[in-house]
PDB file of N, CA and C in Angstrom:
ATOM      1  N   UNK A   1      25.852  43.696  51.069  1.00  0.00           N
ATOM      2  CA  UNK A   1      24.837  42.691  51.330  1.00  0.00           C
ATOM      3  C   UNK A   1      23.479  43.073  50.732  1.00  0.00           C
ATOM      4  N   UNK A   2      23.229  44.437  50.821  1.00  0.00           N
ATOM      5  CA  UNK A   2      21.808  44.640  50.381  1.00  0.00           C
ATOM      6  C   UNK A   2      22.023  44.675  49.019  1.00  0.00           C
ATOM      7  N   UNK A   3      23.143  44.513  48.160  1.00  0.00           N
ATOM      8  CA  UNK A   3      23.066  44.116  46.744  1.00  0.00           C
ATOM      9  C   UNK A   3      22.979  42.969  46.058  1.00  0.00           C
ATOM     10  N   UNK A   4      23.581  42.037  47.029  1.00  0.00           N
ATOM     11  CA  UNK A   4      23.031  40.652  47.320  1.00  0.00           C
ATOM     12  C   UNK A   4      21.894  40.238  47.474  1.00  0.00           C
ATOM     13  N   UNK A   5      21.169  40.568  47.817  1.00  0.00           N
ATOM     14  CA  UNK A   5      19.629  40.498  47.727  1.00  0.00           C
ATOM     15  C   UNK A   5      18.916  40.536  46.548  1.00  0.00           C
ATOM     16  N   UNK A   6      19.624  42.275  46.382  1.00  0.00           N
ATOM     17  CA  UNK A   6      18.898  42.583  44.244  1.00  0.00           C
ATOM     18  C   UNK A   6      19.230  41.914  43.573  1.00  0.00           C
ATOM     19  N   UNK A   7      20.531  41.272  44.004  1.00  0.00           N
ATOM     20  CA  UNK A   7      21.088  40.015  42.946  1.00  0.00           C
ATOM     21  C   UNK A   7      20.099  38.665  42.468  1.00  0.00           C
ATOM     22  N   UNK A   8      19.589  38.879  43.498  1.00  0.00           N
ATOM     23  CA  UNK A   8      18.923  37.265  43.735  1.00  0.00           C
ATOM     24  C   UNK A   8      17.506  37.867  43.580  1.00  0.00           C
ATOM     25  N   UNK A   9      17.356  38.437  42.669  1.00  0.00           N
ATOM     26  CA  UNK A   9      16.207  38.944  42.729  1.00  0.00           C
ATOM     27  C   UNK A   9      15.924  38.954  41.051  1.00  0.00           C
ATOM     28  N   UNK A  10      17.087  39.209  40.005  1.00  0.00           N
ATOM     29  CA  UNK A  10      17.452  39.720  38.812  1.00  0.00           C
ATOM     30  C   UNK A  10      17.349  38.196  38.360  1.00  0.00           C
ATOM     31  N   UNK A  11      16.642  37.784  37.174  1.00  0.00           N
ATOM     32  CA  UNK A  11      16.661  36.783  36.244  1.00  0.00           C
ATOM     33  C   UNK A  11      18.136  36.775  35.101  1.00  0.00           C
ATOM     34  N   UNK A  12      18.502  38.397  34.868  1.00  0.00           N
ATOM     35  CA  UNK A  12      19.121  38.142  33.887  1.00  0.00           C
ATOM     36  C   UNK A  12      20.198  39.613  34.566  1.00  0.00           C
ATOM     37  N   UNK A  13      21.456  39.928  33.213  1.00  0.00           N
ATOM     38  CA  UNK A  13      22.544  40.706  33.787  1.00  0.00           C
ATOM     39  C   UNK A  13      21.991  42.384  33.191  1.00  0.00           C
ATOM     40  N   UNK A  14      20.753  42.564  32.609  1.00  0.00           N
ATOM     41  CA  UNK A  14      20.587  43.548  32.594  1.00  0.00           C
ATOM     42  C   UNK A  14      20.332  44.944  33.105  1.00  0.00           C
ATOM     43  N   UNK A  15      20.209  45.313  34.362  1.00  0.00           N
ATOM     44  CA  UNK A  15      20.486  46.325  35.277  1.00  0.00           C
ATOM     45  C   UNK A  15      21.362  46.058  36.504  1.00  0.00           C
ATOM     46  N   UNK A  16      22.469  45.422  36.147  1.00  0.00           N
ATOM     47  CA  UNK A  16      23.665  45.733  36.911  1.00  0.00           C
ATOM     48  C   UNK A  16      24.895  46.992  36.288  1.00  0.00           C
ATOM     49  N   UNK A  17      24.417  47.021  35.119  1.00  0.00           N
ATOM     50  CA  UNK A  17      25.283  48.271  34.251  1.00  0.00           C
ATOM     51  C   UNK A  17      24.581  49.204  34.800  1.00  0.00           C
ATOM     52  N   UNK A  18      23.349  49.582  35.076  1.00  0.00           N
ATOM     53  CA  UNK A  18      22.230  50.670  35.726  1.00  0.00           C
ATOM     54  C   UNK A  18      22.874  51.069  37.339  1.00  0.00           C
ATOM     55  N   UNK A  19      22.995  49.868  37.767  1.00  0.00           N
ATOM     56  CA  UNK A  19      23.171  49.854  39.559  1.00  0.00           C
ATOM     57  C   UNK A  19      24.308  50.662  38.836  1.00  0.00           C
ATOM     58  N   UNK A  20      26.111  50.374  38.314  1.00  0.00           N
ATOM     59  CA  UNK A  20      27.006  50.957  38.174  1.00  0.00           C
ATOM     60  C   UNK A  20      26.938  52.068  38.006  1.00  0.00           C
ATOM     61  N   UNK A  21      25.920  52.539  36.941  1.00  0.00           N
ATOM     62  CA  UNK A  21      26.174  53.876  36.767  1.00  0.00           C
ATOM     63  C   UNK A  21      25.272  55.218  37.172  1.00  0.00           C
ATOM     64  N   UNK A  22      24.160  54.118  37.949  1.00  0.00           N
ATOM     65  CA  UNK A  22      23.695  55.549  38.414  1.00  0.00           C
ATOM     66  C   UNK A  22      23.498  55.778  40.493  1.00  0.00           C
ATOM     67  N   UNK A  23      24.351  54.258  40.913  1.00  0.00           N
ATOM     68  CA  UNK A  23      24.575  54.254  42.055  1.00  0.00           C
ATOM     69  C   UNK A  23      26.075  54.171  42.286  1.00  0.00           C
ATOM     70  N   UNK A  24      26.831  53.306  42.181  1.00  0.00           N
ATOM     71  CA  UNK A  24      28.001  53.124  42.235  1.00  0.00           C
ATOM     72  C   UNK A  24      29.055  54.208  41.925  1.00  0.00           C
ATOM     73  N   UNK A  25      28.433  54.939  40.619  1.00  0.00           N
ATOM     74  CA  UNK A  25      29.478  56.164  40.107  1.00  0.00           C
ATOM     75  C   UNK A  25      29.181  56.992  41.091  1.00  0.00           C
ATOM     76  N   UNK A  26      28.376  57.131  41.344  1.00  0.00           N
ATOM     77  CA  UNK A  26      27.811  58.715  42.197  1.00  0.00           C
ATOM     78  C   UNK A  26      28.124  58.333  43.481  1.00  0.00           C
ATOM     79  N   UNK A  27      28.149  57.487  44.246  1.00  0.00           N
ATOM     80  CA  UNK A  27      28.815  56.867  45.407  1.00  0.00           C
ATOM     81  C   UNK A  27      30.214  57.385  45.263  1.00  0.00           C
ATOM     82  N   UNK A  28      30.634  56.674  44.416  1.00  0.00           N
ATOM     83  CA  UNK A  28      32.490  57.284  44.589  1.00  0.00           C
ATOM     84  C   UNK A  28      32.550  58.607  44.311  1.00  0.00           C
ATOM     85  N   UNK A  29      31.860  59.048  43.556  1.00  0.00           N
ATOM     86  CA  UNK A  29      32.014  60.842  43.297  1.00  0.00           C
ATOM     87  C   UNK A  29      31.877  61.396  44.560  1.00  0.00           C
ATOM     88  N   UNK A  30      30.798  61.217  45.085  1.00  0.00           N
ATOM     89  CA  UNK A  30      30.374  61.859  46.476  1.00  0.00           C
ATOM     90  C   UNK A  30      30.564  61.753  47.736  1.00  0.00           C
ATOM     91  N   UNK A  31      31.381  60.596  47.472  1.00  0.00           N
ATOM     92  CA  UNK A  31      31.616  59.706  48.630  1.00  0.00           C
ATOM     93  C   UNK A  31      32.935  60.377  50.316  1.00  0.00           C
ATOM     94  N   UNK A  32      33.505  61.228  49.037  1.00  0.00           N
ATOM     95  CA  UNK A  32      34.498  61.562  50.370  1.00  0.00           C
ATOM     96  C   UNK A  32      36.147  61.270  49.833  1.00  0.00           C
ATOM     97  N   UNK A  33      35.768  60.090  49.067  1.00  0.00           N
ATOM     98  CA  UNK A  33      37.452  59.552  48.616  1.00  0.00           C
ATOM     99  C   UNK A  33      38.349  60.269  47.565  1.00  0.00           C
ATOM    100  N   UNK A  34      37.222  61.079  46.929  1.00  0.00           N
ATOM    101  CA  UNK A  34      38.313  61.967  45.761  1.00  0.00           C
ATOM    102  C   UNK A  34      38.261  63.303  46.244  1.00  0.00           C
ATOM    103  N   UNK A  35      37.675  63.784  47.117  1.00  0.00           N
ATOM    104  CA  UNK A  35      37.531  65.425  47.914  1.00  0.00           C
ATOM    105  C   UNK A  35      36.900  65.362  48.806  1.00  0.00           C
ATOM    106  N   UNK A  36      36.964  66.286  49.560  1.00  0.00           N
ATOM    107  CA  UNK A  36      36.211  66.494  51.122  1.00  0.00           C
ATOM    108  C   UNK A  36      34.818  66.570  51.218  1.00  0.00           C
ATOM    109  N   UNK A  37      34.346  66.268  51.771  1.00  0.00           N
ATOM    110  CA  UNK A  37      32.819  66.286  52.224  1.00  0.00           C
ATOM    111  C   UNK A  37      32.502  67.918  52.407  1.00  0.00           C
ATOM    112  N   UNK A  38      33.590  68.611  53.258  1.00  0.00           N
ATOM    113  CA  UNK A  38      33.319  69.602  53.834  1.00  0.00           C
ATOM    114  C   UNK A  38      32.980  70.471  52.483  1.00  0.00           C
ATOM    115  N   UNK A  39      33.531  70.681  51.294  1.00  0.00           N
ATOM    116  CA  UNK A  39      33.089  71.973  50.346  1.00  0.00           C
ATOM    117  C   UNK A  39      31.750  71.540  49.939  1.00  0.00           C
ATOM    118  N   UNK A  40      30.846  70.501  50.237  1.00  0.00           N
ATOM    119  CA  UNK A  40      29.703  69.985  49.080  1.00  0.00           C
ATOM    120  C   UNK A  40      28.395  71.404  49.841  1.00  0.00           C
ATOM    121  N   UNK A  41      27.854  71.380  49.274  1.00  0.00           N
ATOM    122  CA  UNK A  41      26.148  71.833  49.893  1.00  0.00           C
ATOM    123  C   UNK A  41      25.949  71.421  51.361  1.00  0.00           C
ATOM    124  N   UNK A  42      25.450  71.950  52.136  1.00  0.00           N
ATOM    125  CA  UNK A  42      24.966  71.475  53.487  1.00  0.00           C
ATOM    126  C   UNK A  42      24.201  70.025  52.959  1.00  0.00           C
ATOM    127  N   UNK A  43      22.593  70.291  51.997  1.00  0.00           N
ATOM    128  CA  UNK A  43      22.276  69.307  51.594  1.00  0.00           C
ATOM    129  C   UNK A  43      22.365  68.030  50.916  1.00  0.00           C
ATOM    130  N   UNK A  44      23.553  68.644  50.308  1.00  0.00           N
ATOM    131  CA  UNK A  44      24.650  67.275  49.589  1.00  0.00           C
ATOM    132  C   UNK A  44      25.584  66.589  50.367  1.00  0.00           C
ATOM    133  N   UNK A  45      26.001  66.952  51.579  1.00  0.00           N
ATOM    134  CA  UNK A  45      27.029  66.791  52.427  1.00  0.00           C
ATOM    135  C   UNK A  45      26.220  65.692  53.441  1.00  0.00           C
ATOM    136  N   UNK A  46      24.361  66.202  53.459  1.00  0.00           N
ATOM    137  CA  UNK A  46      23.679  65.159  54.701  1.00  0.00           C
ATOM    138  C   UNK A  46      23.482  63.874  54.150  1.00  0.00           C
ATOM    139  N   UNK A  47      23.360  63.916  52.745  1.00  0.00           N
ATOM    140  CA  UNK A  47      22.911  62.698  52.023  1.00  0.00           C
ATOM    141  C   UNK A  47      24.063  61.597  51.698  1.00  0.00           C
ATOM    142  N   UNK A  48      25.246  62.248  51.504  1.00  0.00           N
ATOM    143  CA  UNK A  48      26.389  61.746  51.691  1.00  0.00           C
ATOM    144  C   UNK A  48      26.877  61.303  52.886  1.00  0.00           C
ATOM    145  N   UNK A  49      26.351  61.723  53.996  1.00  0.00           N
ATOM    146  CA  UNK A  49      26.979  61.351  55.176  1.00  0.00           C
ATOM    147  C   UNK A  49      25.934  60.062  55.519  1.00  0.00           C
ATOM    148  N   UNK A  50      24.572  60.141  54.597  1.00  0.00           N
ATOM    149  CA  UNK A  50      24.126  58.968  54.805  1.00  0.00           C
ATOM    150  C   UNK A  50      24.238  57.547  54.414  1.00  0.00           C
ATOM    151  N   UNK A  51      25.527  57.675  53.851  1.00  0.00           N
ATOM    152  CA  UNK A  51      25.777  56.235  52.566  1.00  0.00           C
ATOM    153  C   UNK A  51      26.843  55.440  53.050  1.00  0.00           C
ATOM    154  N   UNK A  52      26.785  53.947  52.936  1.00  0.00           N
ATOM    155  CA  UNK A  52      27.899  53.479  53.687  1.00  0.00           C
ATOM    156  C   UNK A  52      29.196  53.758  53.606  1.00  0.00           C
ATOM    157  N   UNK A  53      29.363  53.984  52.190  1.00  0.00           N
ATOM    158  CA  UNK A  53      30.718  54.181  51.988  1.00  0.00           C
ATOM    159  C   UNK A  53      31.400  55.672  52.557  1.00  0.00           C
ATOM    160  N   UNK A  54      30.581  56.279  52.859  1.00  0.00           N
ATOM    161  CA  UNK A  54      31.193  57.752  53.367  1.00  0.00           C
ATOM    162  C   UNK A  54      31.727  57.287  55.124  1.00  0.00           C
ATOM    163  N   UNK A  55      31.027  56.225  55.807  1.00  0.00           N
ATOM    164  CA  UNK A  55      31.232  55.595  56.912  1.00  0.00           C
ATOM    165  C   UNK A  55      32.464  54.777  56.405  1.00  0.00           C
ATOM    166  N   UNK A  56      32.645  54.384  55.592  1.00  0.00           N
ATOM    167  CA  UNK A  56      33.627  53.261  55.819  1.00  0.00           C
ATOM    168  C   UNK A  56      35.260  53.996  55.057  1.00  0.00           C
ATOM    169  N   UNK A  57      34.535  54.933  54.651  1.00  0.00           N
ATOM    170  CA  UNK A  57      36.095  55.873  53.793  1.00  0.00           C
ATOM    171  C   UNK A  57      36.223  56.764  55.732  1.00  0.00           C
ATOM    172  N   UNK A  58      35.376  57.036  56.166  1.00  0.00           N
ATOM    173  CA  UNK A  58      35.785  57.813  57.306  1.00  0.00           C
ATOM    174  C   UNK A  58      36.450  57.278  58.312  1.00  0.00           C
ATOM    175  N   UNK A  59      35.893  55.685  58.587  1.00  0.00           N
ATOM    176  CA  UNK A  59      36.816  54.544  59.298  1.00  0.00           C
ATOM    177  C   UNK A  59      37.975  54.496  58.690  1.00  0.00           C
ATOM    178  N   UNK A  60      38.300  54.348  57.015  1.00  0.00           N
ATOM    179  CA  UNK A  60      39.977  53.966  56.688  1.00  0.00           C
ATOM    180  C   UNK A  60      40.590  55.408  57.157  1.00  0.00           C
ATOM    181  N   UNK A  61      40.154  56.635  56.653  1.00  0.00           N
ATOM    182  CA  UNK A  61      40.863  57.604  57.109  1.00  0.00           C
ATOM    183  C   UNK A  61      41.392  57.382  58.386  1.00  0.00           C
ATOM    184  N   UNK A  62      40.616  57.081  59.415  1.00  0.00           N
ATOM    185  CA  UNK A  62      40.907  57.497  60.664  1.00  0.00           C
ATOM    186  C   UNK A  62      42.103  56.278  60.745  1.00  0.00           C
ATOM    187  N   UNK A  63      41.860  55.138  60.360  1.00  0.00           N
ATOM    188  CA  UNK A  63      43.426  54.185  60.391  1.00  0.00           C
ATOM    189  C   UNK A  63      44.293  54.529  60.261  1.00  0.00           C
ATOM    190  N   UNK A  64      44.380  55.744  58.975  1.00  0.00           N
ATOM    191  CA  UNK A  64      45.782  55.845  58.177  1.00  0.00           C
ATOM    192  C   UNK A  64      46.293  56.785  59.164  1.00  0.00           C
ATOM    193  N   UNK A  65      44.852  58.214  59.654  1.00  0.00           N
ATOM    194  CA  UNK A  65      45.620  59.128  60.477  1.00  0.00           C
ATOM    195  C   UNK A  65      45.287  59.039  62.321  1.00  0.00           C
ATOM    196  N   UNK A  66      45.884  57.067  62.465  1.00  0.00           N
ATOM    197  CA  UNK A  66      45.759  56.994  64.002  1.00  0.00           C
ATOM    198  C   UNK A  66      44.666  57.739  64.823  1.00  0.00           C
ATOM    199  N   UNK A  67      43.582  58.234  64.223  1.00  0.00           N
ATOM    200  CA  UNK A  67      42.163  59.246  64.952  1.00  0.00           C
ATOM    201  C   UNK A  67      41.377  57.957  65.221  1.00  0.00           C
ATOM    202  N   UNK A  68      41.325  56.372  64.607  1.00  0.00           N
ATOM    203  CA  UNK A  68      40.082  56.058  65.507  1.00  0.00           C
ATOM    204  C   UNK A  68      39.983  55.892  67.008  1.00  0.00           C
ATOM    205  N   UNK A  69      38.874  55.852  67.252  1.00  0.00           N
ATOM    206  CA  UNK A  69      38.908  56.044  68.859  1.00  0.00           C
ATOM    207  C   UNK A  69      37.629  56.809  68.896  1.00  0.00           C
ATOM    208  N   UNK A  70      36.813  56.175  69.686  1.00  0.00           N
ATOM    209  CA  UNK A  70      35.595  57.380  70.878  1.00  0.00           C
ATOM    210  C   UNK A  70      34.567  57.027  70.094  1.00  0.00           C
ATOM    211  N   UNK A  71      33.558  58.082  69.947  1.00  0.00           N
ATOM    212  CA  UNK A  71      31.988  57.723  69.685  1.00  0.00           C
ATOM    213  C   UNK A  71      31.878  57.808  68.230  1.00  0.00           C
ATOM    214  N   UNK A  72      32.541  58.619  67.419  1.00  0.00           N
ATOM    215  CA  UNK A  72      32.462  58.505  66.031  1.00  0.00           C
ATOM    216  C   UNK A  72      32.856  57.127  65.461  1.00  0.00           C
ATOM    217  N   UNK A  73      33.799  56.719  66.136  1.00  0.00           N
ATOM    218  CA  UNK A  73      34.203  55.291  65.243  1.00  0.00           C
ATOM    219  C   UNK A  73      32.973  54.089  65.727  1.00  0.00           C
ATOM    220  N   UNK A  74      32.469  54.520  67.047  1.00  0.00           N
ATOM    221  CA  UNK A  74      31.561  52.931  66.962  1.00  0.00           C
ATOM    222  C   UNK A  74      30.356  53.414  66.391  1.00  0.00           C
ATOM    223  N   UNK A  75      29.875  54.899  65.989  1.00  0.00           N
ATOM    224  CA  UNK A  75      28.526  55.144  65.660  1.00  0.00           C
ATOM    225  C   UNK A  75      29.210  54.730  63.708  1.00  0.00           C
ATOM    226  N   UNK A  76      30.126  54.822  63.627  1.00  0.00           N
ATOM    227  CA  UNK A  76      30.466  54.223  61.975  1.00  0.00           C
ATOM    228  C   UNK A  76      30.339  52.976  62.175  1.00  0.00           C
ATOM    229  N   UNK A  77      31.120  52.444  62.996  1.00  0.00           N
ATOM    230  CA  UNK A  77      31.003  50.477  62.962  1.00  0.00           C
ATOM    231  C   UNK A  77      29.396  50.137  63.018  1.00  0.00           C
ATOM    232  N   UNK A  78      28.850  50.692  63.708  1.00  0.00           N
ATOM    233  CA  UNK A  78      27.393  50.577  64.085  1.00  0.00           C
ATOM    234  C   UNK A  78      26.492  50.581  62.230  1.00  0.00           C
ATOM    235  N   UNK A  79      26.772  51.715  61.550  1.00  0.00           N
ATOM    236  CA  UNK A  79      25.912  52.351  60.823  1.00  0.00           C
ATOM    237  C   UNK A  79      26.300  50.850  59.383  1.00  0.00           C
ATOM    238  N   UNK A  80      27.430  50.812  59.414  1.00  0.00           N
ATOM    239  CA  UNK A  80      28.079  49.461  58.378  1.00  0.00           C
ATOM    240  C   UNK A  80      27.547  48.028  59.086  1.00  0.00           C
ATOM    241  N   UNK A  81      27.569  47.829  60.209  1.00  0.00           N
ATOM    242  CA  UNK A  81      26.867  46.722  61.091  1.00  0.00           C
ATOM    243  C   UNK A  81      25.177  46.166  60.668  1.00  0.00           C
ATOM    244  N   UNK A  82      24.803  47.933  60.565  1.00  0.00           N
ATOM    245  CA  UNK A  82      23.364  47.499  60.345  1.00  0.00           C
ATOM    246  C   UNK A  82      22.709  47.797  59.018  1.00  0.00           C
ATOM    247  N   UNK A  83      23.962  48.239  58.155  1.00  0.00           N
ATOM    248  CA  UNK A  83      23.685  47.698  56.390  1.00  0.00           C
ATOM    249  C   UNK A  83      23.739  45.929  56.595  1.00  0.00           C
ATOM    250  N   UNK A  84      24.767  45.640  56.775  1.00  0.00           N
ATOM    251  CA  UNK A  84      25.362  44.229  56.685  1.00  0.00           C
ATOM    252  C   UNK A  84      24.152  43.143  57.513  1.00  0.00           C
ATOM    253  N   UNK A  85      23.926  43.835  58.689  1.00  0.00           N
ATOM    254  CA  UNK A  85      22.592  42.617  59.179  1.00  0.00           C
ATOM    255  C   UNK A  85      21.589  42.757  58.117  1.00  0.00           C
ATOM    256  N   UNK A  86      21.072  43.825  57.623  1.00  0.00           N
ATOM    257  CA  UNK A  86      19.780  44.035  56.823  1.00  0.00           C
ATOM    258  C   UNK A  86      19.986  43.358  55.438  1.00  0.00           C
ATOM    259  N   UNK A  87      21.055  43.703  55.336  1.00  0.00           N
ATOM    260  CA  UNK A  87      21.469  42.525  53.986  1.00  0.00           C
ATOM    261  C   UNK A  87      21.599  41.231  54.155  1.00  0.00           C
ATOM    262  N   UNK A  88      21.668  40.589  55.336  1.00  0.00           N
ATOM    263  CA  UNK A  88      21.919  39.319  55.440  1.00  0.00           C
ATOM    264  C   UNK A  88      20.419  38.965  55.858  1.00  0.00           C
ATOM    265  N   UNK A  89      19.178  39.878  56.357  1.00  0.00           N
ATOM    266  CA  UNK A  89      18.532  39.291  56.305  1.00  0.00           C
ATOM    267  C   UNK A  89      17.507  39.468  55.391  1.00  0.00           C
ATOM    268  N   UNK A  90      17.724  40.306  54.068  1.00  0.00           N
ATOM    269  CA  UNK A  90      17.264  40.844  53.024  1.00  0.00           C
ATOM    270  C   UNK A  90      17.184  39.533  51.959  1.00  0.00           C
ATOM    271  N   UNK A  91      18.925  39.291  51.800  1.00  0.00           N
ATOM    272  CA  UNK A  91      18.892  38.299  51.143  1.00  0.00           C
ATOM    273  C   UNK A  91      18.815  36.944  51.544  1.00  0.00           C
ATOM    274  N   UNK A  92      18.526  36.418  52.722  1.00  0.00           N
ATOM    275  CA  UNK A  92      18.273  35.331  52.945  1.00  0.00           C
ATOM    276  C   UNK A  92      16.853  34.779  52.882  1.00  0.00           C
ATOM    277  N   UNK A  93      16.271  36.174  53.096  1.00  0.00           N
ATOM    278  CA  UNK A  93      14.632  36.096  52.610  1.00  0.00           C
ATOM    279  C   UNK A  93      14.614  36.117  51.176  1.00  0.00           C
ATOM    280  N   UNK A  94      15.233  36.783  50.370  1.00  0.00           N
ATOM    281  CA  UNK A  94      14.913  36.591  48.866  1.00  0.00           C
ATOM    282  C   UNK A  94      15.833  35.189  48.424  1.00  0.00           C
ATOM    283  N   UNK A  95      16.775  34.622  48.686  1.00  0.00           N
ATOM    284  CA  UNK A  95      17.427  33.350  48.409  1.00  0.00           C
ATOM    285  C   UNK A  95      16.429  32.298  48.727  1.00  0.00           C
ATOM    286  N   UNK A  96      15.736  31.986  50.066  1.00  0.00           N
ATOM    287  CA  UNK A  96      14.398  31.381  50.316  1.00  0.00           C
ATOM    288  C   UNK A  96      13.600  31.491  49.193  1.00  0.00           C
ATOM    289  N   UNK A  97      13.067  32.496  48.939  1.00  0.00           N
ATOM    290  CA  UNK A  97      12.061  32.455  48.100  1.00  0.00           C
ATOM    291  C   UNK A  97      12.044  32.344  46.583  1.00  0.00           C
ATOM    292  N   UNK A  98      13.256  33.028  46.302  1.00  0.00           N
ATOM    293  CA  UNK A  98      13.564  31.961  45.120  1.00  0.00           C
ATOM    294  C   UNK A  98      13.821  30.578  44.988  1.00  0.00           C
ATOM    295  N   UNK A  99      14.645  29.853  46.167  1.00  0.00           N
ATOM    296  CA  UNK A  99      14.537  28.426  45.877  1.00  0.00           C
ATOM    297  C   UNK A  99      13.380  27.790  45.852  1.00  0.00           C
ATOM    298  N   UNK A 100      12.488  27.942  46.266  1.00  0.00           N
ATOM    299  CA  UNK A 100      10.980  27.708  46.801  1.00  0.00           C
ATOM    300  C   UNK A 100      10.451  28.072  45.980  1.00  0.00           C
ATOM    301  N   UNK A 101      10.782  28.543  44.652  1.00  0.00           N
ATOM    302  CA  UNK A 101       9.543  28.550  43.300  1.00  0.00           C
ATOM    303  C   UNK A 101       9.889  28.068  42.504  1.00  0.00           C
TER     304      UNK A 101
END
């Protein structure tokens, strides 16, 4: 959702190749889905634990290995909850204001 916003923000398709490659790649690199969180840096490991997708690869894990359950899974539902409101009200303020000029 909060890319939805930048979307509606962009006149033309020229820094969506940018978003790909210097957010999106490094998201999946770091993310948790191709190796463990646990070998990174303490400091690489906090910044990663701050990104949605490290929440939402930690929710599928826990599906595949029957672990969701208890305070970790609603403080993940929570942390994806309140990307998704902020994006909905990110871009509904920038969709407004573009129609309106």
């Amino acid at each position: 959702m909060p890319m939805v916003a930048f979307a509606a923000t962009r006149r033309g398709q020229d820094s969506f190749p940018l978003i790909q490659r210097f957010v999106v790649t490094p998201l999946l690199l770091f993310g948790g889905a191709l190796f463990p969180v646990d070998g990174l840096p303490v400091w690489v490991a906090a910044v990663v634990q701050a990104t949605p997708l490290w929440h939402g690869i930690e929710l599928c894990r826990g599906a595949v290995l029957s672990t969701l359950g208890g305070w970790a899974t609603a403080g993940h539902l929570a942390y994806l909850s309140a990307w998704v409101g902020a994006g909905i009200l990110a871009s509904a303020q920038t969709f407004r204001r573009r129609l309106e000029a």
